[in-house]
C-alpha atoms as a PDB file:
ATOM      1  CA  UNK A   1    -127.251  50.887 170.858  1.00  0.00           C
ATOM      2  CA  UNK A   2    -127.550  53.271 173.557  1.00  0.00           C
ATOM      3  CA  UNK A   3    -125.324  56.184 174.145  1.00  0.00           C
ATOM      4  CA  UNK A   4    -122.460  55.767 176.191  1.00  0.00           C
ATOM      5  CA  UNK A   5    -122.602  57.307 179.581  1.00  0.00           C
ATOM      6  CA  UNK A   6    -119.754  59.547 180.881  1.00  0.00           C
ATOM      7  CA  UNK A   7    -119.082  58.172 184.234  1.00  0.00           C
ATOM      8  CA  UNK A   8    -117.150  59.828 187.596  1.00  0.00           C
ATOM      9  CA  UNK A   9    -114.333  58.629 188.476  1.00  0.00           C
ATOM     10  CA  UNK A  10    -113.017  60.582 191.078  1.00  0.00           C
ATOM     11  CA  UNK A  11    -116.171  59.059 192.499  1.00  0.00           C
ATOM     12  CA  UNK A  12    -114.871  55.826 193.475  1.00  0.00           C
ATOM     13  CA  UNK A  13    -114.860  55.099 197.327  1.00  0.00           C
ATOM     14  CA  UNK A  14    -110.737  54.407 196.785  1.00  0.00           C
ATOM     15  CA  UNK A  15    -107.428  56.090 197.576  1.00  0.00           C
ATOM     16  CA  UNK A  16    -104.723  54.390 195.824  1.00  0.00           C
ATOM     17  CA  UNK A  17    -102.123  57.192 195.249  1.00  0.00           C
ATOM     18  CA  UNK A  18    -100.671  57.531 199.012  1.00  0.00           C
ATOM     19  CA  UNK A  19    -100.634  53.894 199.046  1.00  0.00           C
ATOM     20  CA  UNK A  20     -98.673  53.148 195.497  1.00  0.00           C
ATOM     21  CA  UNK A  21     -96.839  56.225 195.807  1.00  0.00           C
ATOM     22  CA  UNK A  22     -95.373  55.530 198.912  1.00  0.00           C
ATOM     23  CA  UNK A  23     -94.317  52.065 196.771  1.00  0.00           C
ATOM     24  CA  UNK A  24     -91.461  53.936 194.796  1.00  0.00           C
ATOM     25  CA  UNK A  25     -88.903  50.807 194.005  1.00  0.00           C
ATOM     26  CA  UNK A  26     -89.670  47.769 192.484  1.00  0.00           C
ATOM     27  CA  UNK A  27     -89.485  44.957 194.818  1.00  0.00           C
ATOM     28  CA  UNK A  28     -88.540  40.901 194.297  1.00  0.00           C
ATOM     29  CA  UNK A  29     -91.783  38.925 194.496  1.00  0.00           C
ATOM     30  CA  UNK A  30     -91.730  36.646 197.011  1.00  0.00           C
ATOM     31  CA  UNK A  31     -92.890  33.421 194.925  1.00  0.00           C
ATOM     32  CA  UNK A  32     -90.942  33.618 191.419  1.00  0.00           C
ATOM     33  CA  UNK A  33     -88.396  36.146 192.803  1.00  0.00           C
ATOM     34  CA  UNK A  34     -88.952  38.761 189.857  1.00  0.00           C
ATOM     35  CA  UNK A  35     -88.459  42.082 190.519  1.00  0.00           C
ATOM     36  CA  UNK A  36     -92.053  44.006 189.817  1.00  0.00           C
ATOM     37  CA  UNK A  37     -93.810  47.371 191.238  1.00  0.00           C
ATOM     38  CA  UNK A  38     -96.974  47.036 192.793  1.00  0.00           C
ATOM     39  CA  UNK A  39     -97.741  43.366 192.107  1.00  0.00           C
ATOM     40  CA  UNK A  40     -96.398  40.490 190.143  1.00  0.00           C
ATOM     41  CA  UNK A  41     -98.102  39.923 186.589  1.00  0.00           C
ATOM     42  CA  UNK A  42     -97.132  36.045 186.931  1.00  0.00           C
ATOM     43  CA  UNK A  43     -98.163  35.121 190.708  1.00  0.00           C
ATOM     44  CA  UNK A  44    -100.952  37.560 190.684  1.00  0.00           C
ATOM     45  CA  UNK A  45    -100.307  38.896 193.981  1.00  0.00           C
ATOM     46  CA  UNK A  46     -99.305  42.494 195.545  1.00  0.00           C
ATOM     47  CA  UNK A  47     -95.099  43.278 196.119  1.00  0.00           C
ATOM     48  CA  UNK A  48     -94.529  42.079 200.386  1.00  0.00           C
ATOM     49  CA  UNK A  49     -94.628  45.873 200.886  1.00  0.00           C
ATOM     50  CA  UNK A  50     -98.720  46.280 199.998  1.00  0.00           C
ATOM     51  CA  UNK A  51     -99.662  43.317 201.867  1.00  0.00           C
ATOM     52  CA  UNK A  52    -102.280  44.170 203.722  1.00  0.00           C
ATOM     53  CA  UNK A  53    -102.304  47.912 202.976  1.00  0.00           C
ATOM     54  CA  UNK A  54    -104.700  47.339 199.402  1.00  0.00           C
ATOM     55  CA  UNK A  55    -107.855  46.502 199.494  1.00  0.00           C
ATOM     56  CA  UNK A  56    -109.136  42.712 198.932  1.00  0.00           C
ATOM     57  CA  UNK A  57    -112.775  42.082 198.045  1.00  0.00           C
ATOM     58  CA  UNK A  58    -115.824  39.426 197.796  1.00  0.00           C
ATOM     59  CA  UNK A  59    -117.576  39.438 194.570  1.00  0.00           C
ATOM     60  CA  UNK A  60    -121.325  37.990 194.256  1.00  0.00           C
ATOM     61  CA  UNK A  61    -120.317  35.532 191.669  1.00  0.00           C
ATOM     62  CA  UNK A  62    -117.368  33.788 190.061  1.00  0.00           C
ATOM     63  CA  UNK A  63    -115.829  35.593 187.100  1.00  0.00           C
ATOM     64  CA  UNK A  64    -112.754  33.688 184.561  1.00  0.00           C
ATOM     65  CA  UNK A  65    -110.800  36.040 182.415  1.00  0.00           C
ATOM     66  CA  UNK A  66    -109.791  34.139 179.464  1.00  0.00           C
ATOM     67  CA  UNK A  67    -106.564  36.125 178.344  1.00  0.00           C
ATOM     68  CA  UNK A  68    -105.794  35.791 174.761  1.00  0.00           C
ATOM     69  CA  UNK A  69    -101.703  34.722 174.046  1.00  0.00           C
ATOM     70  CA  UNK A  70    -100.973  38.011 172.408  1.00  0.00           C
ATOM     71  CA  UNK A  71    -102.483  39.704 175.082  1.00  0.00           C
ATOM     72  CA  UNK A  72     -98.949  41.400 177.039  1.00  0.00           C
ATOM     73  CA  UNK A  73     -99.260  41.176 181.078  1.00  0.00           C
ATOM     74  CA  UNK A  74     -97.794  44.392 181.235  1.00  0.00           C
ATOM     75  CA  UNK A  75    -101.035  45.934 179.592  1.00  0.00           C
ATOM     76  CA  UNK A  76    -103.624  43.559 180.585  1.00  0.00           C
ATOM     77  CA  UNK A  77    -105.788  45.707 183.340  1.00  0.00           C
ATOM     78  CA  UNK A  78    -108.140  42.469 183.884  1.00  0.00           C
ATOM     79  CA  UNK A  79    -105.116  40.982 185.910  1.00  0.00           C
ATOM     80  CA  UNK A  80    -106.119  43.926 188.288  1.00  0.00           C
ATOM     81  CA  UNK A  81    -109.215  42.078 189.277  1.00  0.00           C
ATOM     82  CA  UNK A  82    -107.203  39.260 190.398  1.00  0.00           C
ATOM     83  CA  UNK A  83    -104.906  40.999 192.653  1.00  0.00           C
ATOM     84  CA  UNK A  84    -108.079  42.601 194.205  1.00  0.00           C
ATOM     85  CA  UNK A  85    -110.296  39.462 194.395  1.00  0.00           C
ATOM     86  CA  UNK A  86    -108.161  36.694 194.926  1.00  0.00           C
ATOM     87  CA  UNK A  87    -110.668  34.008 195.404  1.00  0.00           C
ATOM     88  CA  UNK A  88    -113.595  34.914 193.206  1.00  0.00           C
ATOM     89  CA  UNK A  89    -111.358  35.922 189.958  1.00  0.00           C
ATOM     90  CA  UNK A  90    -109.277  33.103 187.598  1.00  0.00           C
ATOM     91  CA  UNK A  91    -107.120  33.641 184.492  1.00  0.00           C
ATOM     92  CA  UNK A  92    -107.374  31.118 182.459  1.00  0.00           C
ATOM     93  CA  UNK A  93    -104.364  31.419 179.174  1.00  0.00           C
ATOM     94  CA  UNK A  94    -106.434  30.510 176.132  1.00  0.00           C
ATOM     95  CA  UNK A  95    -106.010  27.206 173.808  1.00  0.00           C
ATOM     96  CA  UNK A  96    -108.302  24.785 172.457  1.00  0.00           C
ATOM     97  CA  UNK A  97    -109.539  23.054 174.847  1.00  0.00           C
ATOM     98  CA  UNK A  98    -109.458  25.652 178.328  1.00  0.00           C
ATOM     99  CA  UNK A  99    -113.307  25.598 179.000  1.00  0.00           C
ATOM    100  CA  UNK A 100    -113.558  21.872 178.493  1.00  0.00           C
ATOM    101  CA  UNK A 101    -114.352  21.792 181.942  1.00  0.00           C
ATOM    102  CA  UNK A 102    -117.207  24.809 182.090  1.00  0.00           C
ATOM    103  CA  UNK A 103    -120.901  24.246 182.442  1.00  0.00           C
ATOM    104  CA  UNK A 104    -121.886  26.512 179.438  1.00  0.00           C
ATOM    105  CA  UNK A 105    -125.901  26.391 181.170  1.00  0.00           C
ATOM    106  CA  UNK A 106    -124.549  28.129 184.209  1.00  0.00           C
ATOM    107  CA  UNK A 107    -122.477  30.135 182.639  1.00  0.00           C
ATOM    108  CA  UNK A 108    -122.761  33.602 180.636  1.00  0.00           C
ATOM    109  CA  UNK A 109    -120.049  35.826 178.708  1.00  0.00           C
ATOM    110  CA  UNK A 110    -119.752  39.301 178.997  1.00  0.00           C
ATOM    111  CA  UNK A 111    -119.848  40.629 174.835  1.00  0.00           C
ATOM    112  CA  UNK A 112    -121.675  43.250 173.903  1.00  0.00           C
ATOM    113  CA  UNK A 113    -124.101  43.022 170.793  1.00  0.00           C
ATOM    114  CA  UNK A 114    -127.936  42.636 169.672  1.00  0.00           C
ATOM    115  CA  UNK A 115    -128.325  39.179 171.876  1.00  0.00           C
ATOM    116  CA  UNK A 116    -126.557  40.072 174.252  1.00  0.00           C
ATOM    117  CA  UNK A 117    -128.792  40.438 178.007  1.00  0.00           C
ATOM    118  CA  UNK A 118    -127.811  43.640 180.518  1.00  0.00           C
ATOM    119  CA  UNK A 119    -126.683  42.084 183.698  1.00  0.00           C
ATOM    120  CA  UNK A 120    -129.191  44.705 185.587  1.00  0.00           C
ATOM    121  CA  UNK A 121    -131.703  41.990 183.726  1.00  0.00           C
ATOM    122  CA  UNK A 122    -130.467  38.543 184.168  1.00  0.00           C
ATOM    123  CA  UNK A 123    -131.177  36.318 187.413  1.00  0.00           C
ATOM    124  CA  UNK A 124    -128.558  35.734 189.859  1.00  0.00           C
ATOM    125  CA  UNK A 125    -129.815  32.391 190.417  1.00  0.00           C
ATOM    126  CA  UNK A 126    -129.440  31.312 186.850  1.00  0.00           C
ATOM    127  CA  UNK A 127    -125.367  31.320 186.526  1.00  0.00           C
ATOM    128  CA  UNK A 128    -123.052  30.684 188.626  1.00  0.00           C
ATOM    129  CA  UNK A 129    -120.369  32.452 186.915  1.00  0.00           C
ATOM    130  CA  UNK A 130    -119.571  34.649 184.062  1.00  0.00           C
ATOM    131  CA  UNK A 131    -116.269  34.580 181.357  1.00  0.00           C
ATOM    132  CA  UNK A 132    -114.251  37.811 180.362  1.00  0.00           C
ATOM    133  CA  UNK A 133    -112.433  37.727 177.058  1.00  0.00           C
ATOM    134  CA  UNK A 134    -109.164  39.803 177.451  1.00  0.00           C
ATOM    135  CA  UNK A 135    -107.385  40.764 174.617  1.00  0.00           C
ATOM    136  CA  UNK A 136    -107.534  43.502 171.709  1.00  0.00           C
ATOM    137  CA  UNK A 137    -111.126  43.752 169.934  1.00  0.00           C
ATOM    138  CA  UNK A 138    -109.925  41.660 167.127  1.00  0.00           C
ATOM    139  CA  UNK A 139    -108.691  38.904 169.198  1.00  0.00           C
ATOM    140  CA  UNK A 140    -111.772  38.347 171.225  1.00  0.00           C
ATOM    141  CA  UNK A 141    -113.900  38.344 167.822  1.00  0.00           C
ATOM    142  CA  UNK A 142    -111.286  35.633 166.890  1.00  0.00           C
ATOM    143  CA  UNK A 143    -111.661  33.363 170.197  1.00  0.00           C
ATOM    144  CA  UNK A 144    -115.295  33.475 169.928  1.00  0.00           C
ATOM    145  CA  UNK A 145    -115.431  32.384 166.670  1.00  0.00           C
ATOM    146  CA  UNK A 146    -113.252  29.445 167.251  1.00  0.00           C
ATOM    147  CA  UNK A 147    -114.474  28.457 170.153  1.00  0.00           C
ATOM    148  CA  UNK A 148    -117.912  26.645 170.337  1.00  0.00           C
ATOM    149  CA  UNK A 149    -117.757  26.673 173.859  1.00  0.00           C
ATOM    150  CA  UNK A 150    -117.945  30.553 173.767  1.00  0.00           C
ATOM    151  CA  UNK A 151    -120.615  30.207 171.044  1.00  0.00           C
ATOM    152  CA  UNK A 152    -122.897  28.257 173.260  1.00  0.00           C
ATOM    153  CA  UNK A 153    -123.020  30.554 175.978  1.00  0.00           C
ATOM    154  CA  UNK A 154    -125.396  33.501 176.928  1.00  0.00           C
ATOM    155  CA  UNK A 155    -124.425  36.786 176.177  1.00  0.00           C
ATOM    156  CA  UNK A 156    -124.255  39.963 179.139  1.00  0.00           C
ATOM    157  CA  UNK A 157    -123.604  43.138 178.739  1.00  0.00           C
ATOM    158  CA  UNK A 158    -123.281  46.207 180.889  1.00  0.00           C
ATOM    159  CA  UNK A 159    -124.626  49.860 180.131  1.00  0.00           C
ATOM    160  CA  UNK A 160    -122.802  51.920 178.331  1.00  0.00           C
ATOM    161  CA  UNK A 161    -120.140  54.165 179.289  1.00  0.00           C
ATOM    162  CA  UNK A 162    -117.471  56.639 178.085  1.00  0.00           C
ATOM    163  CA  UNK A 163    -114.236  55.072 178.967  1.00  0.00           C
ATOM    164  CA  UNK A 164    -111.609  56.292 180.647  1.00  0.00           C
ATOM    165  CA  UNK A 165    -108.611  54.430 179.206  1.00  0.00           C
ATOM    166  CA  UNK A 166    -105.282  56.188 178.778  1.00  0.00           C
ATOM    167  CA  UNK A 167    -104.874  54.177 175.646  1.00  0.00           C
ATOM    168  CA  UNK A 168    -106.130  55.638 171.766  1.00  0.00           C
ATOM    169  CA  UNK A 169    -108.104  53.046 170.238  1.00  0.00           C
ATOM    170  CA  UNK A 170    -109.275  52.749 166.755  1.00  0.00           C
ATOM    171  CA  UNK A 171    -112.899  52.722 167.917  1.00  0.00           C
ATOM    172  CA  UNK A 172    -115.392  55.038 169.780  1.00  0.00           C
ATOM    173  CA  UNK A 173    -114.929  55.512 173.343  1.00  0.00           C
ATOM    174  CA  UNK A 174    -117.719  53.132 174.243  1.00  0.00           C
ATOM    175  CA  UNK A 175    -114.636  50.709 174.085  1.00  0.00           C
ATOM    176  CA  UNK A 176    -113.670  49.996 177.615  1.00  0.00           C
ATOM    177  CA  UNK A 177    -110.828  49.065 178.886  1.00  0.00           C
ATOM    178  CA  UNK A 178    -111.367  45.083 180.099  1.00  0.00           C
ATOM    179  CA  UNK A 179    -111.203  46.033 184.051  1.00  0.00           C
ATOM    180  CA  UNK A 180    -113.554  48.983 183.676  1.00  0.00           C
ATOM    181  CA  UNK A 181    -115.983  46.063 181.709  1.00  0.00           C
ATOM    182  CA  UNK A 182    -115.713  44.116 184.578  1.00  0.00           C
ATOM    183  CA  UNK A 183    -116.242  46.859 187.141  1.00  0.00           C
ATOM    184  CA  UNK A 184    -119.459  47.542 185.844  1.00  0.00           C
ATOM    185  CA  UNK A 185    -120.430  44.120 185.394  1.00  0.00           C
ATOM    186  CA  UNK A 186    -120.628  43.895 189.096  1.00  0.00           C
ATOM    187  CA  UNK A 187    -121.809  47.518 189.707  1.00  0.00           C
ATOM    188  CA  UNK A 188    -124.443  46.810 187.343  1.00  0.00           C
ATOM    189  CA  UNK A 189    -125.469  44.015 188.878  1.00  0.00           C
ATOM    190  CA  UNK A 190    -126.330  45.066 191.608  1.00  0.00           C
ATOM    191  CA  UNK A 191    -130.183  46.631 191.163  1.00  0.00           C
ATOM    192  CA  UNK A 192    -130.527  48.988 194.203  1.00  0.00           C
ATOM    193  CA  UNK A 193    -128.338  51.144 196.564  1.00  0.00           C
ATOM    194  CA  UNK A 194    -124.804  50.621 195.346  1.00  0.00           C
ATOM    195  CA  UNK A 195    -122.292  51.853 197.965  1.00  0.00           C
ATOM    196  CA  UNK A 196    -119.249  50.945 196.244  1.00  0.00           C
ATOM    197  CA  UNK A 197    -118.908  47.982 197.167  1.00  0.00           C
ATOM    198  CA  UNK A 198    -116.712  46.509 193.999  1.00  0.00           C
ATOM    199  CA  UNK A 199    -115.079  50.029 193.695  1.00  0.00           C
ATOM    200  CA  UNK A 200    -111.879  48.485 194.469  1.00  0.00           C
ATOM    201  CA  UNK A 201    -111.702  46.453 190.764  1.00  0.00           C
ATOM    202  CA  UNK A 202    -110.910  49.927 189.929  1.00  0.00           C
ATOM    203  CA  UNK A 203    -107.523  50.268 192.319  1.00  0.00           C
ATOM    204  CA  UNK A 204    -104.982  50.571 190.082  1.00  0.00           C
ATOM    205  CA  UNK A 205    -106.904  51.594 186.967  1.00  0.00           C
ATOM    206  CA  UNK A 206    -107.817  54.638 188.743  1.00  0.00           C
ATOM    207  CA  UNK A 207    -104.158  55.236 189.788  1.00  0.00           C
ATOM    208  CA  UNK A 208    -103.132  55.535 186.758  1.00  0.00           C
ATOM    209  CA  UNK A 209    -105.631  57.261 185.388  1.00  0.00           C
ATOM    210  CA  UNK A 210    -104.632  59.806 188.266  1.00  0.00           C
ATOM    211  CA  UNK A 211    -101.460  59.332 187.601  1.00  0.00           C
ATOM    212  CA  UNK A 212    -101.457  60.558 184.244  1.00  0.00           C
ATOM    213  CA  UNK A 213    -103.740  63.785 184.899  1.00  0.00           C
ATOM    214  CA  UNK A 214    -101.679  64.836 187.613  1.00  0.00           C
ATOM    215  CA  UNK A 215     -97.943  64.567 184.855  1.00  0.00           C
ATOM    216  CA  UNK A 216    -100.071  66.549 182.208  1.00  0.00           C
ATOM    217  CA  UNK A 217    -101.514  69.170 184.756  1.00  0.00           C
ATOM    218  CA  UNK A 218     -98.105  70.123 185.727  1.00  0.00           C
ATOM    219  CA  UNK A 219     -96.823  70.094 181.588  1.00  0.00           C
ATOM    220  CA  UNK A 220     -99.618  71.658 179.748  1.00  0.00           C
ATOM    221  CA  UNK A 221     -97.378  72.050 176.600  1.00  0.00           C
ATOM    222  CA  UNK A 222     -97.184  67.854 176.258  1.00  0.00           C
ATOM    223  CA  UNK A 223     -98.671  66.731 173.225  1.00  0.00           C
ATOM    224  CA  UNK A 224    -100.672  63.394 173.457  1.00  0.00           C
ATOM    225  CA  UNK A 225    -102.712  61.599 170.783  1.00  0.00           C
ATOM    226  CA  UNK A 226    -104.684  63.886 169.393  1.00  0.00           C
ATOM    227  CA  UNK A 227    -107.233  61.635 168.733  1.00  0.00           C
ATOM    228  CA  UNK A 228    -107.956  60.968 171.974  1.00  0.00           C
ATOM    229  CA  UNK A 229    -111.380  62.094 173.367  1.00  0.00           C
ATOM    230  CA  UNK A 230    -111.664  65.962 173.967  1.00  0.00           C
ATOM    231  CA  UNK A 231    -110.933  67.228 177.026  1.00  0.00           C
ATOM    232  CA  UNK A 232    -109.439  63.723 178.351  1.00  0.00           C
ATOM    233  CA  UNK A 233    -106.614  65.817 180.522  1.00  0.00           C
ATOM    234  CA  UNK A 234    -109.017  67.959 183.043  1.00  0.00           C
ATOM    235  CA  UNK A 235    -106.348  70.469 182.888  1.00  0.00           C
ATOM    236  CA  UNK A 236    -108.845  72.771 185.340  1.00  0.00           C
ATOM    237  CA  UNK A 237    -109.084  70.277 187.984  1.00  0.00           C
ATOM    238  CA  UNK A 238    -106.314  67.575 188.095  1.00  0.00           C
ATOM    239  CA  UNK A 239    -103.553  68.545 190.984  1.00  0.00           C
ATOM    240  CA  UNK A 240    -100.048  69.042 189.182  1.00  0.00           C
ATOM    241  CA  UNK A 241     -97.083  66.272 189.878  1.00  0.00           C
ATOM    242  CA  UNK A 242     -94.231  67.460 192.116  1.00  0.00           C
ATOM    243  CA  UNK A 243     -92.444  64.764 190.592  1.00  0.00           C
ATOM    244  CA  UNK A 244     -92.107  64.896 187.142  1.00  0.00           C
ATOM    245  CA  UNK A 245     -90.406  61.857 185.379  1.00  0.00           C
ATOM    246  CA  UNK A 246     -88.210  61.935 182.365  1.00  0.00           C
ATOM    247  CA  UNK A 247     -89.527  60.738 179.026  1.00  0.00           C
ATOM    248  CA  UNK A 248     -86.860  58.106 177.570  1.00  0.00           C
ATOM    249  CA  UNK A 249     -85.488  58.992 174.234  1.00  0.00           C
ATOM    250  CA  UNK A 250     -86.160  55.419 172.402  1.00  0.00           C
ATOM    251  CA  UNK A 251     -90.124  56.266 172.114  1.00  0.00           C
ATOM    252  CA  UNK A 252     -91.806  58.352 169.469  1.00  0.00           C
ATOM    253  CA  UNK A 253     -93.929  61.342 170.090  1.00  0.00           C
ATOM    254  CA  UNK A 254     -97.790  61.486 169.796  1.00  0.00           C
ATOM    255  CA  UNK A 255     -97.745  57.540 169.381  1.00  0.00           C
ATOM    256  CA  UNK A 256    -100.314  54.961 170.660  1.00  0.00           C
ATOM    257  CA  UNK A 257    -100.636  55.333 175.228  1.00  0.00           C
ATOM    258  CA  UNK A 258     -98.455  52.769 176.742  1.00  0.00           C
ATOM    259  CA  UNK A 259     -97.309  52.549 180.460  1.00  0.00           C
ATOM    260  CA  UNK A 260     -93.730  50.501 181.478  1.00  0.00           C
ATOM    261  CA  UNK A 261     -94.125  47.684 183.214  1.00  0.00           C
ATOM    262  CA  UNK A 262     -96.915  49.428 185.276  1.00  0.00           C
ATOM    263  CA  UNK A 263     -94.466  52.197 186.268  1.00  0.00           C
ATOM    264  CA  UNK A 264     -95.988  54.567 183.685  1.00  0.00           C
ATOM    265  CA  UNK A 265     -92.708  56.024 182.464  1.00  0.00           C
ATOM    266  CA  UNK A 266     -93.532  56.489 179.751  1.00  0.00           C
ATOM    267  CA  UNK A 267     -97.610  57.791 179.902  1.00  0.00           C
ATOM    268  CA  UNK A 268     -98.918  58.806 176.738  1.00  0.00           C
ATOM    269  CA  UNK A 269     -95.643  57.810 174.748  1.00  0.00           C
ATOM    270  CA  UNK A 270     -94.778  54.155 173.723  1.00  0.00           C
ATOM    271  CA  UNK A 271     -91.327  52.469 171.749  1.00  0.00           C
ATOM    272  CA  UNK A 272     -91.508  51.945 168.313  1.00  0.00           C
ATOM    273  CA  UNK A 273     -91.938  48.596 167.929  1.00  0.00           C
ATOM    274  CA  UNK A 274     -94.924  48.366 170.962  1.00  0.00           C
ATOM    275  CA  UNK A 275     -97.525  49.901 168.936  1.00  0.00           C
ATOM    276  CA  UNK A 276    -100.812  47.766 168.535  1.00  0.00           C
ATOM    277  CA  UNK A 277    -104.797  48.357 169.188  1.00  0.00           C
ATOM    278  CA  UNK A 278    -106.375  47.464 172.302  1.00  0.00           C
ATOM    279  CA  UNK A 279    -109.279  46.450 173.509  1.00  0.00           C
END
């Protein structure tokens, strides 16, 4: 397997944090009327107050995220690609029988391993779509083993790279989190002059991701898991929160990353009983 690539990304042509800052309260979704932040993990779509202020994207071909039961909303960041592009992405809740209906000759799954084709390599004209498998590592082993329809299909892959996941997983950090998967899916994809054109997969991810720097730039004495790859905070370069939030007293120092409900809260610190791998 090749080594994983560290990638930039403070290079990706988006700008969430004015925008999602500026969205401080949650806000009652205008379809199932639950209160959310940002967007609503049910409808899939952005709070009233980001309409038309986030950006919404084309992608060059069809992609289904198959999200595994177990799998929480909450921490699912392939619902991102949804909220971001509306018409090319489904989620599809997984049972027995959900890809009864998919042409396994036109399409290809995105799994890593020995037969397993980059997507830099594969003809566009030969699928029409590809499948995502979102859960932890151990569930997606466990949906492609029961599923034939998963069997039958072509494996993709993407290069390589050092992810940049808030969450400590039990694995190397070749691991990426699901949405940065399906970022480079598409970036990779694409064989000459990228110009970010699918950088905005990476919206919220990368908000986050700022968002954390940013709390741990300004408290330089806050443990996190030390497991976590060295020199994860860039203590030298991230810009310091003038906002520091308070860490709740029902969660357990040094335990597994978690955010709340997307509000990160909670950042590197998660309750007790939420503690589980990821993929």
């Amino acid at each position: 397997m090749a080594q994983a690539e560290t990638y930039d990304i403070n290079a990706l042509k988006v700008c969430p944090t004015p925008v999602l800052d500026a969205c401080s309260e949650r806000m009652v979704c205008v379809e199932c009327g639950k209160k959310v932040r940002f967007f609503c993990y049910q409808c899939l779509r952005p709070v009233s107050a980001l309409e038309g202020k986030i950006p919404q994207i084309r992608l060059p071909f069809k992609l289904d995220v198959v999200k595994h039961e177990g799998e929480k909303d909450g921490k699912s960041t392939a619902l991102h690609a949804k909220v971001m592009a509306p018409e090319d992405v489904e989620i599809i809740a997984y049972s027995a029988n959900c890809l009864d209906d998919v042409d396994v000759e036109r399409t290809a799954l995105l799994f890593p391993g020995p037969d397993a084709t980059n997507i830099a390599d594969m003809d566009p004209a030969s699928f029409d779509k590809v499948i995502v498998i979102d859960g932890t590592w151990r569930q997606a082993k466990g949906m492609l083993h029961h599923c034939q329809k998963l069997r039958q299909m072509r494996k993709v892959t993407v290069n390589p790279r050092r992810t940049k996941f808030w969450r400590y997983q039990n694995f190397d950090d070749s691991y990426m989190a699901t949405i940065e998967a399906i970022y480079f899916l598409y970036r990779d994809s694409v064989s000459s002059g990228y110009n970010g054109e699918y950088d905005a997969l990476m919206y919220f991810f990368k908000y986050f991701y700022d968002f954390i720097q940013s709390e741990y730039a300004a408290r330089p004495e806050k443990s996190f898991h030390n497991k976590h790859q060295k020199g994860y905070i860039a203590y030298e370069t991230a810009v310091p929160s003038t906002s520091l939030r308070q860490i709740k007293s029902s969660v357990v120092p040094e335990a597994n990353y978690d955010f709340d409900d997307l509000d990160l809260d909670l950042a590197f610190q998660t309750p007790l009983d939420d503690q589980q791998d990821e993929a």
